[in-house]
C-alpha atoms as a PDB file:
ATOM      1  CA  UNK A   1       0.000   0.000   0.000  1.00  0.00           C
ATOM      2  CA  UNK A   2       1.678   3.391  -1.139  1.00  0.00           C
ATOM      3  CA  UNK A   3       1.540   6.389   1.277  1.00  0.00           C
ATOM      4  CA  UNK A   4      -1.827   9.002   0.746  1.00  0.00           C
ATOM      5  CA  UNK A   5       0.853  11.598   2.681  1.00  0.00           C
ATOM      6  CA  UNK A   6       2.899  13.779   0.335  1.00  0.00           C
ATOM      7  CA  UNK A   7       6.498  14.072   0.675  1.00  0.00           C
ATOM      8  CA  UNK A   8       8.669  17.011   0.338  1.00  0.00           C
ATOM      9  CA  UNK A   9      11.912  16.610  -1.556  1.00  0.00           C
ATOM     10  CA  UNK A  10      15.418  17.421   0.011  1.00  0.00           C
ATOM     11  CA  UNK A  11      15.471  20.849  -1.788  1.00  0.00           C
ATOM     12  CA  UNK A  12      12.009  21.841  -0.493  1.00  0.00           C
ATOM     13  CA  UNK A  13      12.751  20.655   3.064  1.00  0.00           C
ATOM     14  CA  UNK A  14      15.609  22.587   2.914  1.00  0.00           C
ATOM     15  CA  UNK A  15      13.807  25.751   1.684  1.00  0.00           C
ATOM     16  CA  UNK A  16      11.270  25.237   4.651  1.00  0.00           C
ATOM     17  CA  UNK A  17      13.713  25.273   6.914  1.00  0.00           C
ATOM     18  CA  UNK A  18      15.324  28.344   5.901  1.00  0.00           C
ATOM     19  CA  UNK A  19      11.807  29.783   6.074  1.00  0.00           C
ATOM     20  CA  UNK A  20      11.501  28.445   9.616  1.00  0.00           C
ATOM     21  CA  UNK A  21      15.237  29.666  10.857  1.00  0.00           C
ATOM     22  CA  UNK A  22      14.045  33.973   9.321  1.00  0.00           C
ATOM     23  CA  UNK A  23      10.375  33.496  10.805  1.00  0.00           C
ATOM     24  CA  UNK A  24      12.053  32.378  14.237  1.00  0.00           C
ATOM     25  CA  UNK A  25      14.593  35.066  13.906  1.00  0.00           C
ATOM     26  CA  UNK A  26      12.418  38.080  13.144  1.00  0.00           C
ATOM     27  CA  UNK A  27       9.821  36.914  15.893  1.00  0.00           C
ATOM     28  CA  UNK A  28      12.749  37.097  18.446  1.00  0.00           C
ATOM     29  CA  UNK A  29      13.774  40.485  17.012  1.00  0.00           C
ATOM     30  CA  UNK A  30      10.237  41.710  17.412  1.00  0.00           C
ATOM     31  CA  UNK A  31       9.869  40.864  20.756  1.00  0.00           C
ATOM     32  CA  UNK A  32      12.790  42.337  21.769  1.00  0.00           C
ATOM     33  CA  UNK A  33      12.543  45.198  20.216  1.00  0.00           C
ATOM     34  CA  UNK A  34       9.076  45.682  21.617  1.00  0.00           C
ATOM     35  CA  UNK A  35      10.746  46.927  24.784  1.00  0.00           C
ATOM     36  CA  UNK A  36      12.936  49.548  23.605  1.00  0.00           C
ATOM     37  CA  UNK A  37       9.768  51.079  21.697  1.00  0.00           C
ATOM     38  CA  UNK A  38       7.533  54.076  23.277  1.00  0.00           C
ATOM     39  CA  UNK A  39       5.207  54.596  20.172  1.00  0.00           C
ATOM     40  CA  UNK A  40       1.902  53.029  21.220  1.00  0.00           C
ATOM     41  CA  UNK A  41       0.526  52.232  17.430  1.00  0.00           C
ATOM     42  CA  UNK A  42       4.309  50.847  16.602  1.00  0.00           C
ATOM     43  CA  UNK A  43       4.206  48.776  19.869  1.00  0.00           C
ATOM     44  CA  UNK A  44       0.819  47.245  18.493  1.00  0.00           C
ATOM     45  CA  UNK A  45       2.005  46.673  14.946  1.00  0.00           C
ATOM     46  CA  UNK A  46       4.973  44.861  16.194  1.00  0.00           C
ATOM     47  CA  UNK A  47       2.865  42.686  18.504  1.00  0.00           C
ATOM     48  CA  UNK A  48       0.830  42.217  15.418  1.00  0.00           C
ATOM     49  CA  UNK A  49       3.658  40.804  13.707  1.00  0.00           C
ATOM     50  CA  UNK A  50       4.789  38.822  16.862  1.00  0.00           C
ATOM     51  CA  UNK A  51       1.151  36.668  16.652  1.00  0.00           C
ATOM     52  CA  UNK A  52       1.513  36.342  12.774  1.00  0.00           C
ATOM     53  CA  UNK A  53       4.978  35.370  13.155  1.00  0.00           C
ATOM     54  CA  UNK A  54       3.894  32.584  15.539  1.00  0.00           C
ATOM     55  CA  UNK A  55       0.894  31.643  13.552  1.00  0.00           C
ATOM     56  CA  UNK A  56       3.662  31.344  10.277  1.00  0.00           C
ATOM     57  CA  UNK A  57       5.788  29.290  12.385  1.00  0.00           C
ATOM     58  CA  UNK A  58       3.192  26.362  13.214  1.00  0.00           C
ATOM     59  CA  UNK A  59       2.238  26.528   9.570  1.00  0.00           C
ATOM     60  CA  UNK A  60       5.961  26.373   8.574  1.00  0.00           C
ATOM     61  CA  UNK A  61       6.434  23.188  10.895  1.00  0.00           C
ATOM     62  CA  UNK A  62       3.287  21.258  10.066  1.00  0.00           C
ATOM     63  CA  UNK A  63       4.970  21.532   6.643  1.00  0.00           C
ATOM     64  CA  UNK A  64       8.221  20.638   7.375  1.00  0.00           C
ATOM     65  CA  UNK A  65       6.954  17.545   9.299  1.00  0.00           C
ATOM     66  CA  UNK A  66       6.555  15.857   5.636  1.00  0.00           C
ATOM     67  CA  UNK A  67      10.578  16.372   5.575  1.00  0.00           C
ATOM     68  CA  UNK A  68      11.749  12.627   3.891  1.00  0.00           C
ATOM     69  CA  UNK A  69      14.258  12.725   6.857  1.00  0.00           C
ATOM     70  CA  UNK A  70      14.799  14.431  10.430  1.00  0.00           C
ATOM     71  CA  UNK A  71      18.561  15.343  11.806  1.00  0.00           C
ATOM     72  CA  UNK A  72      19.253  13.833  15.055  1.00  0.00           C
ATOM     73  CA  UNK A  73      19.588  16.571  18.179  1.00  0.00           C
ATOM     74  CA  UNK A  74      22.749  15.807  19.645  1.00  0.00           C
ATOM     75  CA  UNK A  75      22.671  14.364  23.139  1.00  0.00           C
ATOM     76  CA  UNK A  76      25.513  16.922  24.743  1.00  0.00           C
ATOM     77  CA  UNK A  77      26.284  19.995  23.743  1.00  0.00           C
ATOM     78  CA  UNK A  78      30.414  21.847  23.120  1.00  0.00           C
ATOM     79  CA  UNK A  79      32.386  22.862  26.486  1.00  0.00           C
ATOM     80  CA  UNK A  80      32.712  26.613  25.977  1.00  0.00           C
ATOM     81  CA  UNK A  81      35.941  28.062  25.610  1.00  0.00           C
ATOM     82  CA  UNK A  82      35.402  30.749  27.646  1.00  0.00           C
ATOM     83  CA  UNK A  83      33.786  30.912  31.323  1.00  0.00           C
END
């Protein structure tokens, strides 16, 4: 029996996870930058952006769950070099 579920190809995957890596970047720029703005109506546009951002993000990863494969997390992560 052959899968009903789609499957991305590697250069689509890889695509979507670019996508995923600037959506999860500009939603932690927006929320920081939210506290170093005084403009009400700016404040409230950038929140805006903040719940689209999140909305795009759960879209972006229900996607990318079709990925044909899945990169391990490592277990441990690198001794700093500095303290």
């Amino acid at each position: 029996m052959i899968s009903q579920q789609p499957i991305l190809a590697a250069h689509e995957s890889l695509e979507i996870h670019e996508a995923l890596n600037f959506k999860t970047l500009c939603l932690a720029k927006s929320k920081l930058m939210q506290g170093l703005v005084f403009d009400q109506e700016l404040k409230d546009l950038m929140e805006k952006d903040v719940q689209q951002s999140i909305q795009a993000i759960a879209d972006l990863q229900a996607v990318y769950a079709k990925a044909p494969f899945q990169a391990p997390v490592p277990a441990f992560r690198p001794t700093p070099i500095l303290n």
